[in-house]
Structures are given as structure tokens and as C-alpha cells.
Protein backbone atom coordinates (compact mmCIF):
# COMPACT_ATOMS: atom_id res chain seq x y z
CA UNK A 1 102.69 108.79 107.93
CA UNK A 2 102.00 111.37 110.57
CA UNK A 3 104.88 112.48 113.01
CA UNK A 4 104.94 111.34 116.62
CA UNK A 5 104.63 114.79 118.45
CA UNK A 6 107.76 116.25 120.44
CA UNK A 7 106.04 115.12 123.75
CA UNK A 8 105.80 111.46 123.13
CA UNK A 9 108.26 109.10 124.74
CA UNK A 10 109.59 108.43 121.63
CA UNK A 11 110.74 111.80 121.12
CA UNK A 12 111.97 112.42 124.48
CA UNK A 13 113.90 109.11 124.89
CA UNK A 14 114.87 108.33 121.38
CA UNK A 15 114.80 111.69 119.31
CA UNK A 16 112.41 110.35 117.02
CA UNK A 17 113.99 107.39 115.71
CA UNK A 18 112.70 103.93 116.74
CA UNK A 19 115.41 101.73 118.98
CA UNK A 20 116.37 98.68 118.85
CA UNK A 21 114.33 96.48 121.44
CA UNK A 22 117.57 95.84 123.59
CA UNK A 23 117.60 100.41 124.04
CA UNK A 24 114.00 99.73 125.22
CA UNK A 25 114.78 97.48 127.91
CA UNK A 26 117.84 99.53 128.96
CA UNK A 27 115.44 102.30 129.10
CA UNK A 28 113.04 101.07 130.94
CA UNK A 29 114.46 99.47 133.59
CA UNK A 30 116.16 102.97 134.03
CA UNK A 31 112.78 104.22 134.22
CA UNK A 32 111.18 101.77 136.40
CA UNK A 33 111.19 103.82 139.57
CA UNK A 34 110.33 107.04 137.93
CA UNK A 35 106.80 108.54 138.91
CA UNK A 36 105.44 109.01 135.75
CA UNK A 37 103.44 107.30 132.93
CA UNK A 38 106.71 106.61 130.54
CA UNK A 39 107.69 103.37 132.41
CA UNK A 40 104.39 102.15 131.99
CA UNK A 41 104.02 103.18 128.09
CA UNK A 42 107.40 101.53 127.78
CA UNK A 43 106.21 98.60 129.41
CA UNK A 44 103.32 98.40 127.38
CA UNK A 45 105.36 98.33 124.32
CA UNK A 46 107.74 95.75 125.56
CA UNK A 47 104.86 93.59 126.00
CA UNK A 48 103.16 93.89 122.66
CA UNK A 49 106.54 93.96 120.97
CA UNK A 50 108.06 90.94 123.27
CA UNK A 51 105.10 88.64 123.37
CA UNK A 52 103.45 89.07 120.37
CA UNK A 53 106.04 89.79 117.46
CA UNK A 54 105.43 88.66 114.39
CA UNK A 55 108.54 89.19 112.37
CA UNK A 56 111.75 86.89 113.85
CA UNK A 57 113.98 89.57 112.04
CA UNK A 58 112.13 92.31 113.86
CA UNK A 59 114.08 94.68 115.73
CA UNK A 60 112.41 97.61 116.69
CA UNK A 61 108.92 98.47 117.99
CA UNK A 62 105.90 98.73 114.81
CA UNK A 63 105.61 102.77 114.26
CA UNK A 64 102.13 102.24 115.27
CA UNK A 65 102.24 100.98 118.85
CA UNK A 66 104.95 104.35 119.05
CA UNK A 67 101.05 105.85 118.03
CA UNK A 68 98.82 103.99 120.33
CA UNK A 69 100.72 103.79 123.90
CA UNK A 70 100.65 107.90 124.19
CA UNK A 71 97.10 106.94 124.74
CA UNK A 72 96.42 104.87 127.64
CA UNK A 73 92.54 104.63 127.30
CA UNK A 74 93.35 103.76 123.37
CA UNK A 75 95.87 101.34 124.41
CA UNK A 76 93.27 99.63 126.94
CA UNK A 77 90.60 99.48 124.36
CA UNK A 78 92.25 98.79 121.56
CA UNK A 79 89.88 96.35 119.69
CA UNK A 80 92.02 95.02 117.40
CA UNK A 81 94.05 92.99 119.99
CA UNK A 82 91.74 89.95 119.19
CA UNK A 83 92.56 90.09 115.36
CA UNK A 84 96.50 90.87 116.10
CA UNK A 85 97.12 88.12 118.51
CA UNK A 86 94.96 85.67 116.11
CA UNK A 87 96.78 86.51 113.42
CA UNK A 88 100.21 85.97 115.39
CA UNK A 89 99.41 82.97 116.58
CA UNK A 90 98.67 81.48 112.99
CA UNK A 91 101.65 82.90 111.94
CA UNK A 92 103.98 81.21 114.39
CA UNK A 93 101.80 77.41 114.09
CA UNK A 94 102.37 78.02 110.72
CA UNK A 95 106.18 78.68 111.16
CA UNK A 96 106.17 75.61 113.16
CA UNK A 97 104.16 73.50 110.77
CA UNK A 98 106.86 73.97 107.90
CA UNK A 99 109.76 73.81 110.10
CA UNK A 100 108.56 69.93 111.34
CA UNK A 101 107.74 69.23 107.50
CA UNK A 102 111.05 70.16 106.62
């Protein structure tokens, strides 16, 4: 898997090594009034990672979104967004589904 590069917010925050989503709110709300992009890309993760998990057990940020929030324009445009939150959403009526069955 290719490296995130020492600029990225993930180097610069977190050395590297994805946090825990409760370091990622810490962080940004620490960042919130800074005048740079970071709060923003850390909002942006929050949001994808807060709203559209997949994985109850998950407790860190997907490597990829790391990838794709460097890039604002990618971020925007990211086409996939359809297919990811279609796939969530079965995932979680599906969850649901079994649970009531059970």
C-alpha cells in the first residue's frame, strides 16, 4: 500500500499511525479555529467515518479516506460516494433485519 507523504495530516497529527476516532475528535475541535485546510480534512473524515461506518467494531478511519481528504477536489468528486453509501445502507437494514428475526 503506498505511504501517506510526510505532509499529510496524518503525518503531522498522528506520526503516521491511524487514531482512534475519539484522537480525531480531540483533534479537531483543537483545530477548529485554526486557518488552515486540516480542520476541514479532519472534518471531512469525521463525517465519512461517523455517518457512514460500516464496521460496528471499527475504530479508526479506512487508510483510504487518510488517501482521499489530502485532496479536496478528489474528495468533492469522489464518484464512488453513491456505491459506498448504498452499500452501507444495505449493510445496516440488513443488520437490522437479523437482529428483529432473532
Amino acid at each position: 500500500m503506498k505511504e501517506v507523504c510526510e505532509d499529510s495530516i496524518l503525518s503531522r497529527y498522528f506520526k503516521g499511525k491511524r487514531p482512534m476516532v475519539e484522537l480525531l475528535e480531540v483533534t479537531f475541535q483543537e483545530l477548529m479555529n485554526a486557518e488552515d485546510d486540516d480542520a476541514l480534512k479532519m472534518a471531512y473524515l469525521l463525517m465519512v467515518f461517523e455517518f457512514f461506518e460500516t464496521d460496528e467494531g471499527q475504530t479508526s478511519v479506512p487508510i483510504w479516506l487518510w488517501f482521499l481528504v489530502e485532496d479536496e477536489e478528489a474528495f468533492l468528486s469522489f464518484f464512488l460516494w453513491g456505491s459506498y453509501i448504498f452499500d452501507v445502507t444495505l449493510f445496516w437494514l440488513k443488520n437490522a433485519f437479523e437482529k428483529h428475526l432473532n
